[in-house]
PDB file of N, CA and C in Angstrom:
ATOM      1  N   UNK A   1      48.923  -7.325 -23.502  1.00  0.00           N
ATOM      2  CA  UNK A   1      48.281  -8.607 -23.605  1.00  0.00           C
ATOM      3  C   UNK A   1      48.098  -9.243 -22.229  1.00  0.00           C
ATOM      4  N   UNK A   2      49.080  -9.327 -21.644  1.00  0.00           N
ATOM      5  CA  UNK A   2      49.177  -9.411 -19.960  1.00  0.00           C
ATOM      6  C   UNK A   2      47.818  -8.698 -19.202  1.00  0.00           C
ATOM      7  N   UNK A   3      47.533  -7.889 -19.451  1.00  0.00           N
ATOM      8  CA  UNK A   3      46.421  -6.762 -18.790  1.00  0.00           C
ATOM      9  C   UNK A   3      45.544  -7.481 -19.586  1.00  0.00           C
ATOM     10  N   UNK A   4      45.050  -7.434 -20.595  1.00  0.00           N
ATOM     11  CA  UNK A   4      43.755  -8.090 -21.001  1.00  0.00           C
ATOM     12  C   UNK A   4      43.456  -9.119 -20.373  1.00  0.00           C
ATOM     13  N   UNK A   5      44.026 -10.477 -20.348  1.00  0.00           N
ATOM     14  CA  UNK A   5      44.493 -11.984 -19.467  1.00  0.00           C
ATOM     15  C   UNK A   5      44.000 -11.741 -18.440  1.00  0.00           C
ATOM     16  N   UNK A   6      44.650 -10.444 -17.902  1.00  0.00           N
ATOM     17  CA  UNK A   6      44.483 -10.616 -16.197  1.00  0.00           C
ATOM     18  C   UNK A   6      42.350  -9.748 -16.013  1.00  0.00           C
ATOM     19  N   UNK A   7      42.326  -9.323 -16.661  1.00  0.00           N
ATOM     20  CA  UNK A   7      40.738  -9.059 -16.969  1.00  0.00           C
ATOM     21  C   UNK A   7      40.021 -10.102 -17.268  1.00  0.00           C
ATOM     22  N   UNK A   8      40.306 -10.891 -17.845  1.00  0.00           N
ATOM     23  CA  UNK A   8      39.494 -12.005 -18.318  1.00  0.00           C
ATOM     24  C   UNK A   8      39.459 -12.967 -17.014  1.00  0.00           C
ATOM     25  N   UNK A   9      40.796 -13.052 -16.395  1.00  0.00           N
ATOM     26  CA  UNK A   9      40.661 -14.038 -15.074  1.00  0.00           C
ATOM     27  C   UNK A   9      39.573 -13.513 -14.059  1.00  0.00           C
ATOM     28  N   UNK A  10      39.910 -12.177 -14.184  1.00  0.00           N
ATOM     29  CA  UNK A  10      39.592 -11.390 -12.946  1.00  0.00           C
ATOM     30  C   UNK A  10      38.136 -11.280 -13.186  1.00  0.00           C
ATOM     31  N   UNK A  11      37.635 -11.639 -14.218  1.00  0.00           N
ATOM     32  CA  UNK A  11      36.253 -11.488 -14.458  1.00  0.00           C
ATOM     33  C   UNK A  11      35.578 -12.611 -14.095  1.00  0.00           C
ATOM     34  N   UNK A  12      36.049 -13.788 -14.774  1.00  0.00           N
ATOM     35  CA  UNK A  12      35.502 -15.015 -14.662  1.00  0.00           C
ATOM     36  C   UNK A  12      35.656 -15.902 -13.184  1.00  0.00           C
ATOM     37  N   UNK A  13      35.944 -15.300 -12.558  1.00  0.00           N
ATOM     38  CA  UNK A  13      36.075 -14.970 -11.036  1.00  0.00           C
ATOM     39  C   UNK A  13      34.763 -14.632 -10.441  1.00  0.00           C
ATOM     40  N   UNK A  14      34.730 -13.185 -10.740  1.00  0.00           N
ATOM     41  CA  UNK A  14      33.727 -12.363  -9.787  1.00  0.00           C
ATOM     42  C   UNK A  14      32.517 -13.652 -10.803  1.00  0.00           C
ATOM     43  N   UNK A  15      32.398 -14.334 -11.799  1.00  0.00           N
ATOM     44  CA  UNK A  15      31.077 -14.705 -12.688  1.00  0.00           C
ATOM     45  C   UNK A  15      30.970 -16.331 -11.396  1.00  0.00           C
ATOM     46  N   UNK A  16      32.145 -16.714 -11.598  1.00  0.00           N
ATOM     47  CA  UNK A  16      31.996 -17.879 -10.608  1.00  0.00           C
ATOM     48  C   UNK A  16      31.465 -17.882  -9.515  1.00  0.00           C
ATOM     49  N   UNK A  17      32.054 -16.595  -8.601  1.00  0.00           N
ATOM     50  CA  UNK A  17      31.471 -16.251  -7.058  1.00  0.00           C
ATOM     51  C   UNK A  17      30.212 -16.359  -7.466  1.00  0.00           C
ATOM     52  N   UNK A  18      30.147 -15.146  -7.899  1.00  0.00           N
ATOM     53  CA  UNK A  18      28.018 -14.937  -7.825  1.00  0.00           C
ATOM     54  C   UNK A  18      27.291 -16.012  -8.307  1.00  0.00           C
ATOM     55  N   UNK A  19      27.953 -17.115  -9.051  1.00  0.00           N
ATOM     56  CA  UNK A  19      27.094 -18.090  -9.142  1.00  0.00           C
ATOM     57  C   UNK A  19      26.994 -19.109  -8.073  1.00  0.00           C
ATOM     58  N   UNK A  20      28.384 -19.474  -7.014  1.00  0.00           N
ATOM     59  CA  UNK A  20      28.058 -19.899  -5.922  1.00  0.00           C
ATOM     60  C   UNK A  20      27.247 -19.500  -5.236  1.00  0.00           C
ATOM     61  N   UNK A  21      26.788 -17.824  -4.907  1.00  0.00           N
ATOM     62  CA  UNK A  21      26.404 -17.452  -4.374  1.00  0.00           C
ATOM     63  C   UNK A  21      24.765 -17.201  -4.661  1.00  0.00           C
ATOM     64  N   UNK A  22      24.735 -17.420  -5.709  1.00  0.00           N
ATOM     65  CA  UNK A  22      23.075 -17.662  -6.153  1.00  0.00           C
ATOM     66  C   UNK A  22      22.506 -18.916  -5.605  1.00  0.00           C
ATOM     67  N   UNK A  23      23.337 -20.154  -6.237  1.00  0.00           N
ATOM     68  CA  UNK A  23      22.950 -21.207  -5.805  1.00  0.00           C
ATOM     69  C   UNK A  23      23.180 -21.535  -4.100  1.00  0.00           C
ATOM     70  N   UNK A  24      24.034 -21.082  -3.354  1.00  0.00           N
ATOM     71  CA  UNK A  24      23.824 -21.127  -2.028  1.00  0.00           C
ATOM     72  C   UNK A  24      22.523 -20.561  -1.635  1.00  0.00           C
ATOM     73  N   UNK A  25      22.110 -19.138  -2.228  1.00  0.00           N
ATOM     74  CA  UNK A  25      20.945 -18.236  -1.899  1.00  0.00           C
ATOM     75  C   UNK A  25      19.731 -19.119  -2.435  1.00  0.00           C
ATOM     76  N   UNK A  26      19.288 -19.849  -3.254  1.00  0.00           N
ATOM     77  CA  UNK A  26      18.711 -20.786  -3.719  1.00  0.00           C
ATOM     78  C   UNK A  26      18.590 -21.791  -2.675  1.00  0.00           C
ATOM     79  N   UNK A  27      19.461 -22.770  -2.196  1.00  0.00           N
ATOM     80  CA  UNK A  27      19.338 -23.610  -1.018  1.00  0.00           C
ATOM     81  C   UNK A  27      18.893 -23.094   0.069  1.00  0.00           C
ATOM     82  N   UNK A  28      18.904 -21.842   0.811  1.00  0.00           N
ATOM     83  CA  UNK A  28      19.148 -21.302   1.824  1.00  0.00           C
ATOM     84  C   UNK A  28      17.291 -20.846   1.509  1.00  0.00           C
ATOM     85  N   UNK A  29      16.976 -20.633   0.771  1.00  0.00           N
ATOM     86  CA  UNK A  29      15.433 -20.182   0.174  1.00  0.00           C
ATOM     87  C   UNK A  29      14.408 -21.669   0.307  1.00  0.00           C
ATOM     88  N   UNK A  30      15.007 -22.584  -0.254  1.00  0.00           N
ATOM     89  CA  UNK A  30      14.550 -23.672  -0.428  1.00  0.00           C
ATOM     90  C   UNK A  30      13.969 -23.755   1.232  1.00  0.00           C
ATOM     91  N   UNK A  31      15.260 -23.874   2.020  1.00  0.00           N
ATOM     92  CA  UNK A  31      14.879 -24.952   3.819  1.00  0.00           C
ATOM     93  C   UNK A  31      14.211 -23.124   4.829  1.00  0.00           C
ATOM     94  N   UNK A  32      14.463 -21.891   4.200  1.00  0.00           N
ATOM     95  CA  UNK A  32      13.638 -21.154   4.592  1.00  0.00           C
ATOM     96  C   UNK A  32      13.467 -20.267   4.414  1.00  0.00           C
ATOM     97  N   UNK A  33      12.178 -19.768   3.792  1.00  0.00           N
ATOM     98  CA  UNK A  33      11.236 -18.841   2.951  1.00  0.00           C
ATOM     99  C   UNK A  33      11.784 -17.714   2.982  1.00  0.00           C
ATOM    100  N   UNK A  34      12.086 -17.091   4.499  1.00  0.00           N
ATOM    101  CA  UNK A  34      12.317 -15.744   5.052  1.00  0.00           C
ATOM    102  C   UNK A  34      13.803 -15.850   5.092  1.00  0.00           C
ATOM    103  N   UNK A  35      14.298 -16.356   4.620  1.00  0.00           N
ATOM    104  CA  UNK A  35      15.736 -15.897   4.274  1.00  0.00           C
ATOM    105  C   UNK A  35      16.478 -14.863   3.420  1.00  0.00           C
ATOM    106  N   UNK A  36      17.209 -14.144   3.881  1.00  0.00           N
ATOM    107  CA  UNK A  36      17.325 -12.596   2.860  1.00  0.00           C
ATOM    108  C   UNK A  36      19.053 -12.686   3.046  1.00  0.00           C
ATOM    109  N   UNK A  37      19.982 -12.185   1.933  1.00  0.00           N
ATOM    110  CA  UNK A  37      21.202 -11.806   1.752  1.00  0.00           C
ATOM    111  C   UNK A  37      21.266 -11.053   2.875  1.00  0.00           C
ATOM    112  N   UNK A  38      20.629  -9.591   2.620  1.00  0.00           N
ATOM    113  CA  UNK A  38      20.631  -8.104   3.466  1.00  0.00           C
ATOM    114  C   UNK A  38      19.473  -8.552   4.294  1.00  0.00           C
ATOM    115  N   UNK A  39      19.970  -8.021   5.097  1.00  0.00           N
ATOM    116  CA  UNK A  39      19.217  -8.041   6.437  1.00  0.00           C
ATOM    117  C   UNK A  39      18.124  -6.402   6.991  1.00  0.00           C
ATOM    118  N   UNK A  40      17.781  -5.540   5.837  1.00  0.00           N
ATOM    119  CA  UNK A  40      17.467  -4.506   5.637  1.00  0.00           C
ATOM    120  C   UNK A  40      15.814  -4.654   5.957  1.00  0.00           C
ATOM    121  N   UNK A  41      15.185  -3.668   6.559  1.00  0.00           N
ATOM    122  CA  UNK A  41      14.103  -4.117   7.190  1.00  0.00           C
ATOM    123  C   UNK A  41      12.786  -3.574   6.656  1.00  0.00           C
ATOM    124  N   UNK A  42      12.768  -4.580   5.905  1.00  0.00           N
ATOM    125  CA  UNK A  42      11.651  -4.037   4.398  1.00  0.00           C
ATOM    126  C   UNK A  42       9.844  -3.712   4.915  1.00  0.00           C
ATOM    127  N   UNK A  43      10.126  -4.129   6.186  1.00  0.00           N
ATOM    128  CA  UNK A  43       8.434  -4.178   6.976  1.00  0.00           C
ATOM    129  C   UNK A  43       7.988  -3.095   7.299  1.00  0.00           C
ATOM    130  N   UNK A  44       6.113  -3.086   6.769  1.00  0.00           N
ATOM    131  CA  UNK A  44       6.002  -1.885   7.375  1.00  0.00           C
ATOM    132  C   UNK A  44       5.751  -1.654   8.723  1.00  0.00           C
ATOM    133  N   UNK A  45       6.020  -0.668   9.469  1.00  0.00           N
ATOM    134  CA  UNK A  45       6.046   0.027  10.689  1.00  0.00           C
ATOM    135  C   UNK A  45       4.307  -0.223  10.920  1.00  0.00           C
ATOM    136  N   UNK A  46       4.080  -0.810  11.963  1.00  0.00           N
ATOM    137  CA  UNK A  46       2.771  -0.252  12.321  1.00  0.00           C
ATOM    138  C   UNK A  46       2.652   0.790  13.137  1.00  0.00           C
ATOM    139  N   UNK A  47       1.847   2.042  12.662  1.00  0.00           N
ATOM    140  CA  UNK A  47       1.823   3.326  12.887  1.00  0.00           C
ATOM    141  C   UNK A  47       0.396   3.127  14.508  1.00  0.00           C
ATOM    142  N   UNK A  48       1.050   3.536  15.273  1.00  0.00           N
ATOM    143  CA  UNK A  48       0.104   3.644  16.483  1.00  0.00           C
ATOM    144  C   UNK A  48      -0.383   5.383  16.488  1.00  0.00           C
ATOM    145  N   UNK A  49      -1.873   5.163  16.484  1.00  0.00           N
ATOM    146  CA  UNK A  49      -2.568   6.593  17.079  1.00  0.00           C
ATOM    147  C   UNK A  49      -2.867   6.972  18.127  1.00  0.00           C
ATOM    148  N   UNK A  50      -2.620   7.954  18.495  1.00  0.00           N
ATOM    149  CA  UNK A  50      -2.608   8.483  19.748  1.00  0.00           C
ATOM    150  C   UNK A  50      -4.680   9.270  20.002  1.00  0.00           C
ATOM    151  N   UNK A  51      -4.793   9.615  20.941  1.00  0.00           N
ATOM    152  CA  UNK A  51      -6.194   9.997  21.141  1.00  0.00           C
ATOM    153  C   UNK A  51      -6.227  11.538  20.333  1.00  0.00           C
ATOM    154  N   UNK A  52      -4.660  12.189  20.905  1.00  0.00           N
ATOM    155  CA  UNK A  52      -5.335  13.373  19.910  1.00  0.00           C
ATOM    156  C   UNK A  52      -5.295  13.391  18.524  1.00  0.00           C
ATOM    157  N   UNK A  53      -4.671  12.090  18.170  1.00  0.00           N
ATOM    158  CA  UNK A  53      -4.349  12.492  16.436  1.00  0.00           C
ATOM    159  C   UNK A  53      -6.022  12.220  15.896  1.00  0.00           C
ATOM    160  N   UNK A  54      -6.489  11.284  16.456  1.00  0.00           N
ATOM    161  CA  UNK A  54      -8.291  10.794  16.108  1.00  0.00           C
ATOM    162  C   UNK A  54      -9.297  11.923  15.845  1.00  0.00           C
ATOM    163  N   UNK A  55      -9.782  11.835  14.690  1.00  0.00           N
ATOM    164  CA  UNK A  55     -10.917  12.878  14.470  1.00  0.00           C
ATOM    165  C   UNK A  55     -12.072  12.070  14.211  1.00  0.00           C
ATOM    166  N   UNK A  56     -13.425  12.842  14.746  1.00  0.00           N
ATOM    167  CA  UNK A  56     -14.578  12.211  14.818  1.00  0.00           C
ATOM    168  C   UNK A  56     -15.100  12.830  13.441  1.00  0.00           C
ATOM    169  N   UNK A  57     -15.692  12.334  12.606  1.00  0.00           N
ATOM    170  CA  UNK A  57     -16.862  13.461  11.684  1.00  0.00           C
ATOM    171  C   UNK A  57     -17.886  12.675  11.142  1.00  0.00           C
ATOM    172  N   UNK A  58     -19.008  13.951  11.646  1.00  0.00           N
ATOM    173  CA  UNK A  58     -20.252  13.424  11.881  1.00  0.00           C
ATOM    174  C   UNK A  58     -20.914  13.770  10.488  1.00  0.00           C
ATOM    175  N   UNK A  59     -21.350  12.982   9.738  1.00  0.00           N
ATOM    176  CA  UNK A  59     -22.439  13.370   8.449  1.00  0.00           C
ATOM    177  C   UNK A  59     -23.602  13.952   8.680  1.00  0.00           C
ATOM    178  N   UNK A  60     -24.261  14.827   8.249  1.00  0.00           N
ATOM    179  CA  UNK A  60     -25.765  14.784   8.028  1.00  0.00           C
ATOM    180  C   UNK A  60     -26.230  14.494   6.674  1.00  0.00           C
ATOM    181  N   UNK A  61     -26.304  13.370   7.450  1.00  0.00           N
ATOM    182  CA  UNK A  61     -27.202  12.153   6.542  1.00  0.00           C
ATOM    183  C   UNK A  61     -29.040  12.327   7.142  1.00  0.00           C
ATOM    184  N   UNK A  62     -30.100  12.128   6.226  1.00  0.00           N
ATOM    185  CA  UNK A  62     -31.211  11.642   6.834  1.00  0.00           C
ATOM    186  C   UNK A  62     -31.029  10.001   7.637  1.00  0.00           C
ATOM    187  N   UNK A  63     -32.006   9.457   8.347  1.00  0.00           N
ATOM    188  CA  UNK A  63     -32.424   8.774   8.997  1.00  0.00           C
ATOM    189  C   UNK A  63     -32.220   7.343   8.365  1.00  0.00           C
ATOM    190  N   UNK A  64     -32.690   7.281   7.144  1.00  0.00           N
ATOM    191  CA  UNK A  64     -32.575   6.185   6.506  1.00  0.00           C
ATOM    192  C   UNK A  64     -31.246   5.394   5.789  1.00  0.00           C
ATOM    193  N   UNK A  65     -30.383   6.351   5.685  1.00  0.00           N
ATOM    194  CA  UNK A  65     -29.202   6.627   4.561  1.00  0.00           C
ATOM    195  C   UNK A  65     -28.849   5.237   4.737  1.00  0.00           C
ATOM    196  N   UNK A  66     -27.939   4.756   3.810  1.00  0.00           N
ATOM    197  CA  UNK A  66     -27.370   3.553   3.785  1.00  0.00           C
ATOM    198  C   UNK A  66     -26.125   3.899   2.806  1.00  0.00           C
ATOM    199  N   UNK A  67     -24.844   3.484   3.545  1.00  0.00           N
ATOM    200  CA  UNK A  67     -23.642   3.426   3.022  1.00  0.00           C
ATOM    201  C   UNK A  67     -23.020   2.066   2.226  1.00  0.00           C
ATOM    202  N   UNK A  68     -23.294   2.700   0.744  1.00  0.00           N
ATOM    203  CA  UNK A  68     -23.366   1.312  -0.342  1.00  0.00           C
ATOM    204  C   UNK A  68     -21.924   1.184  -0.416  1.00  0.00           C
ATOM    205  N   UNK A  69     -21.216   2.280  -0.352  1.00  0.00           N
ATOM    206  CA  UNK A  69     -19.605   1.495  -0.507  1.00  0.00           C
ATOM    207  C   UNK A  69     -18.345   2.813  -0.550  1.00  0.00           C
ATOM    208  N   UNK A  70     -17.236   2.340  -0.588  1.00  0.00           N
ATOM    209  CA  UNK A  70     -16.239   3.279  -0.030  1.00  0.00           C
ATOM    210  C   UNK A  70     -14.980   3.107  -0.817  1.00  0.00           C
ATOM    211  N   UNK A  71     -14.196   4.138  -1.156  1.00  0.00           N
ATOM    212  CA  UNK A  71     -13.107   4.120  -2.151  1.00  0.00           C
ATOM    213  C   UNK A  71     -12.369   4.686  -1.289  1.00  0.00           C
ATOM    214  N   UNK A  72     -10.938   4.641  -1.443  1.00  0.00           N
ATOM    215  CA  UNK A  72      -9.661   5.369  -0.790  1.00  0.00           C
ATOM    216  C   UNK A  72      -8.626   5.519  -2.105  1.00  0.00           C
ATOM    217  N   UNK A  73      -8.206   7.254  -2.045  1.00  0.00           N
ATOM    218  CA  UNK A  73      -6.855   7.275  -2.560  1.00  0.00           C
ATOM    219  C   UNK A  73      -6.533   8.186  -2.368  1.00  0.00           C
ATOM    220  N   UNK A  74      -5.101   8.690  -2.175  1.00  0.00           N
ATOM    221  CA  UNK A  74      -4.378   9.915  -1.895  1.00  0.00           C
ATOM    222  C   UNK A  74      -4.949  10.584  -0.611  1.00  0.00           C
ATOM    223  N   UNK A  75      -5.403  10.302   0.294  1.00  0.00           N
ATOM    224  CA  UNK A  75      -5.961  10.511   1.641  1.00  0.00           C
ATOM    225  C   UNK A  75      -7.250  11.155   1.095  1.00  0.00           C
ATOM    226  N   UNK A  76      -7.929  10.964   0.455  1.00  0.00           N
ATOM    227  CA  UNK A  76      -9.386  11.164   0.722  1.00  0.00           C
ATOM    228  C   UNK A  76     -10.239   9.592   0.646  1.00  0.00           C
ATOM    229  N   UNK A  77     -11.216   9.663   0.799  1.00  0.00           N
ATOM    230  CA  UNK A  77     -12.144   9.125   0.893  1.00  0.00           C
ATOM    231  C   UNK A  77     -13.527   9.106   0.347  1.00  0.00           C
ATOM    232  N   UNK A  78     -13.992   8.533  -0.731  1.00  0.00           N
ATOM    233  CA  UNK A  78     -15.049   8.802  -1.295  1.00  0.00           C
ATOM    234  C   UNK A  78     -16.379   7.487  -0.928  1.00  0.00           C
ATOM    235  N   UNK A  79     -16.983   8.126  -0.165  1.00  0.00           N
ATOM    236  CA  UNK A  79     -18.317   6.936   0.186  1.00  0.00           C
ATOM    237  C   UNK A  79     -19.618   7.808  -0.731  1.00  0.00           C
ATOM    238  N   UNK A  80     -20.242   6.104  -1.463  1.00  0.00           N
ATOM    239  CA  UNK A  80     -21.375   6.164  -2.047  1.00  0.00           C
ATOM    240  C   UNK A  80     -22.607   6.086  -1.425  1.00  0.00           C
ATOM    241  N   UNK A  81     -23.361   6.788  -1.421  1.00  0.00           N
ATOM    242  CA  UNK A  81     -24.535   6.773  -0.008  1.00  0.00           C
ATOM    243  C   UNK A  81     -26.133   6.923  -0.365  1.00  0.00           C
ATOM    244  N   UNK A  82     -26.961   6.363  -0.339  1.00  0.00           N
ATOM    245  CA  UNK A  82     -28.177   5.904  -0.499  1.00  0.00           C
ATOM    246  C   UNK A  82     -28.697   6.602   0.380  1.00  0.00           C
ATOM    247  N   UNK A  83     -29.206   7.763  -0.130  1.00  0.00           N
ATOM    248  CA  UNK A  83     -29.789   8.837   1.273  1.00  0.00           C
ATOM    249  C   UNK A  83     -31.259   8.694   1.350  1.00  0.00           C
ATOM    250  N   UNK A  84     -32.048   7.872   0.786  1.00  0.00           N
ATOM    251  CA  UNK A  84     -33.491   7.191   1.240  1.00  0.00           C
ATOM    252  C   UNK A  84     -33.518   5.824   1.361  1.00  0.00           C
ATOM    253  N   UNK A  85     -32.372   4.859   0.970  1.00  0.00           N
ATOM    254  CA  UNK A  85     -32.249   3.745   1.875  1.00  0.00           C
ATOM    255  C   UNK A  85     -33.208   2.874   0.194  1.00  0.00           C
ATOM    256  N   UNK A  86     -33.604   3.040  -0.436  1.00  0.00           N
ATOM    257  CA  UNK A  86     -34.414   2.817  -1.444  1.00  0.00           C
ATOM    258  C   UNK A  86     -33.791   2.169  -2.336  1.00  0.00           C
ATOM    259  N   UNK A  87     -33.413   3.299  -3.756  1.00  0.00           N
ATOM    260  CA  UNK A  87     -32.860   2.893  -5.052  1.00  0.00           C
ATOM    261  C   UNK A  87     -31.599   2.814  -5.161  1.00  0.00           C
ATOM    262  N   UNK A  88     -30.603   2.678  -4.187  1.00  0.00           N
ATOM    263  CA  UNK A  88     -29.059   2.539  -4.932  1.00  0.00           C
ATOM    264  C   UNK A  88     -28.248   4.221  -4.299  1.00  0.00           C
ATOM    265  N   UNK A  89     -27.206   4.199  -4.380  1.00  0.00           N
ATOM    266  CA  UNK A  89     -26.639   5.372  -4.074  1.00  0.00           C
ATOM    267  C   UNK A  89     -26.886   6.212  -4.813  1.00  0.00           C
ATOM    268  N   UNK A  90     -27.350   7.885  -4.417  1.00  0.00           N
ATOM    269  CA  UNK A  90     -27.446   8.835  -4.965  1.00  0.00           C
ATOM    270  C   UNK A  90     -26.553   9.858  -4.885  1.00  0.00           C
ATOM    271  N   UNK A  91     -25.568   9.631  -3.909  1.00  0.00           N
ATOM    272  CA  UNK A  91     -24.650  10.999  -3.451  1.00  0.00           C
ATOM    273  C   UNK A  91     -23.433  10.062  -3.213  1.00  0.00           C
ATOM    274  N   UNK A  92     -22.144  11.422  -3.580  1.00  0.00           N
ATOM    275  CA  UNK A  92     -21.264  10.615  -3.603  1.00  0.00           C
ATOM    276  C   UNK A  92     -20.559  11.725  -2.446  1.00  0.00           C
ATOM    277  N   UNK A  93     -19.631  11.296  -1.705  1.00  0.00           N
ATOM    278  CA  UNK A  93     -19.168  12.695  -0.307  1.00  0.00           C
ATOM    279  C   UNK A  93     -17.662  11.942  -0.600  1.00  0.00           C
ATOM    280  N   UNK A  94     -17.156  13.147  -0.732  1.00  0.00           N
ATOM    281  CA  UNK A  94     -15.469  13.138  -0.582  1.00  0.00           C
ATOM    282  C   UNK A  94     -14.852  13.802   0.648  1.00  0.00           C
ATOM    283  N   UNK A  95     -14.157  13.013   1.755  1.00  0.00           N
ATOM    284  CA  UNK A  95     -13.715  12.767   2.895  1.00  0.00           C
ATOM    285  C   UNK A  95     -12.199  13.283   2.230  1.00  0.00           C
ATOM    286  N   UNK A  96     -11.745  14.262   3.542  1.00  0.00           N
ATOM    287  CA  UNK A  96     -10.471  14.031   3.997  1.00  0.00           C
ATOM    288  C   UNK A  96      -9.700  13.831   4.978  1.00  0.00           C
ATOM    289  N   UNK A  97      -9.384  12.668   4.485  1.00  0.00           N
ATOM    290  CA  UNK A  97      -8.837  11.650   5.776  1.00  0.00           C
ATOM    291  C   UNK A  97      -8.629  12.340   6.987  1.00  0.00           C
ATOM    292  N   UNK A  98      -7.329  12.923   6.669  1.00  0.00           N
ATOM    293  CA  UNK A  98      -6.304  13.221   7.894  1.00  0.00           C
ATOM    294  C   UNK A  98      -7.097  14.457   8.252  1.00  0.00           C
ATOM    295  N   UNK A  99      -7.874  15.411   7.637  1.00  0.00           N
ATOM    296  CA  UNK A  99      -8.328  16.285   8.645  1.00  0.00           C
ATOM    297  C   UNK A  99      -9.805  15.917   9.087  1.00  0.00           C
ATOM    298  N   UNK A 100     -10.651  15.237   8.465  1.00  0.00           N
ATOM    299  CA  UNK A 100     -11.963  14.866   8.421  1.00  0.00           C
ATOM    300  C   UNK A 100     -12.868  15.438   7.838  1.00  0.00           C
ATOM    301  N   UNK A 101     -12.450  16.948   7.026  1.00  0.00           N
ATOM    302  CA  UNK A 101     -13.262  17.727   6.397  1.00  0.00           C
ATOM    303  C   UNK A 101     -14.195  17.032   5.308  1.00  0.00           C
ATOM    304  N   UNK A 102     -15.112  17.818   4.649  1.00  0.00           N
ATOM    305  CA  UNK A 102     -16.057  16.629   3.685  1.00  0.00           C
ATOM    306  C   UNK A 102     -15.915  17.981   2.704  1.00  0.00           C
ATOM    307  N   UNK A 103     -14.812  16.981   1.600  1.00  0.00           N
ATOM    308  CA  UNK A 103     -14.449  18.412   0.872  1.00  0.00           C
ATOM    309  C   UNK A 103     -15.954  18.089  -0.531  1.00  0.00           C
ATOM    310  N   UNK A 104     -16.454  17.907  -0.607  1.00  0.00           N
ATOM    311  CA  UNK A 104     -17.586  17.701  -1.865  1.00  0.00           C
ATOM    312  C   UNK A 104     -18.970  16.551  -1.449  1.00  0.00           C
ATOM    313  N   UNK A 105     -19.776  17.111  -1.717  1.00  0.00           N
ATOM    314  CA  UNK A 105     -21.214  16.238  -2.146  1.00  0.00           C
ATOM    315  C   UNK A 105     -21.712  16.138  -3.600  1.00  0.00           C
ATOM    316  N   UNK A 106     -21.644  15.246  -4.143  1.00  0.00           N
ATOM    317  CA  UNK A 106     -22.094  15.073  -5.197  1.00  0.00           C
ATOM    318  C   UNK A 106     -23.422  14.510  -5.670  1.00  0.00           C
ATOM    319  N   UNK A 107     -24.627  14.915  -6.479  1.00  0.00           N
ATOM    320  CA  UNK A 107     -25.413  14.274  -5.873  1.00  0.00           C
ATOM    321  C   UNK A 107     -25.624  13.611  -7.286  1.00  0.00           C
ATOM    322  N   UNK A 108     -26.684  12.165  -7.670  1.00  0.00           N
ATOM    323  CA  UNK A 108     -26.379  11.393  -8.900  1.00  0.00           C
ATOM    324  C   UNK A 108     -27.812  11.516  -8.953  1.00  0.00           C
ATOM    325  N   UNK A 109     -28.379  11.816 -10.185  1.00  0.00           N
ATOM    326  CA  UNK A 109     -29.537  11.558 -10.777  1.00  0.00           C
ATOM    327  C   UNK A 109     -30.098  10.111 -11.298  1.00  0.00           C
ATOM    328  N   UNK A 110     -30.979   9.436 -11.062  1.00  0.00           N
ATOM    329  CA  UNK A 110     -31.282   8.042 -11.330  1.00  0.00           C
ATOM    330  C   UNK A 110     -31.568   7.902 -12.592  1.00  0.00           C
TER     331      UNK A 110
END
């Protein structure tokens, strides 16, 4: 019975702390935004490129082309492209990023 008692204290303890400690973390939030418990450094890294990591790639596109718009996921790249500048995108080209290859042309019927 002794051991149970001493669980129940020992609990309602650790329940008390963490509630000081919420409401301190609460005040401490209130007077400033960027305030954190852990001090763990959740930011991302800005990644600097170097000249050789840079790849150039050149399309052959006709003269007129017009680039209607551009998607990103999983390192490719898919731009919609208006290759007479006219009716709307007709071709769709899938880019890969990191090497620059142009893994697909797709072309869209109007």
């Amino acid at each position: 019975m002794h051991a149970l008692k001493g669980i129940v204290v020992f609990m309602g303890l650790i329940i008390v702390t963490l509630m000081i400690l919420i409401v301190y973390g609460m005040i401490q939030k209130a007077k400033n935004p960027d305030f954190s418990f852990f001090s763990g450094n959740n930011t991302v890294k800005e990644q600097s490129v170097t000249a050789a990591e840079t790849r150039d790639v050149l399309l052959d596109l006709p003269r007129n082309s017009k680039i209607e718009g551009t998607d990103m996921a999983d390192g490719k790249m898919a731009m919609r492209v208006d290759t007479d500048g006219k009716n709307g995108a007709d071709t769709i080209i899938v880019i890969d990023v990191t090497s620059g290859e142009v893994l697909s042309r797709v072309g869209i019927k109007p």
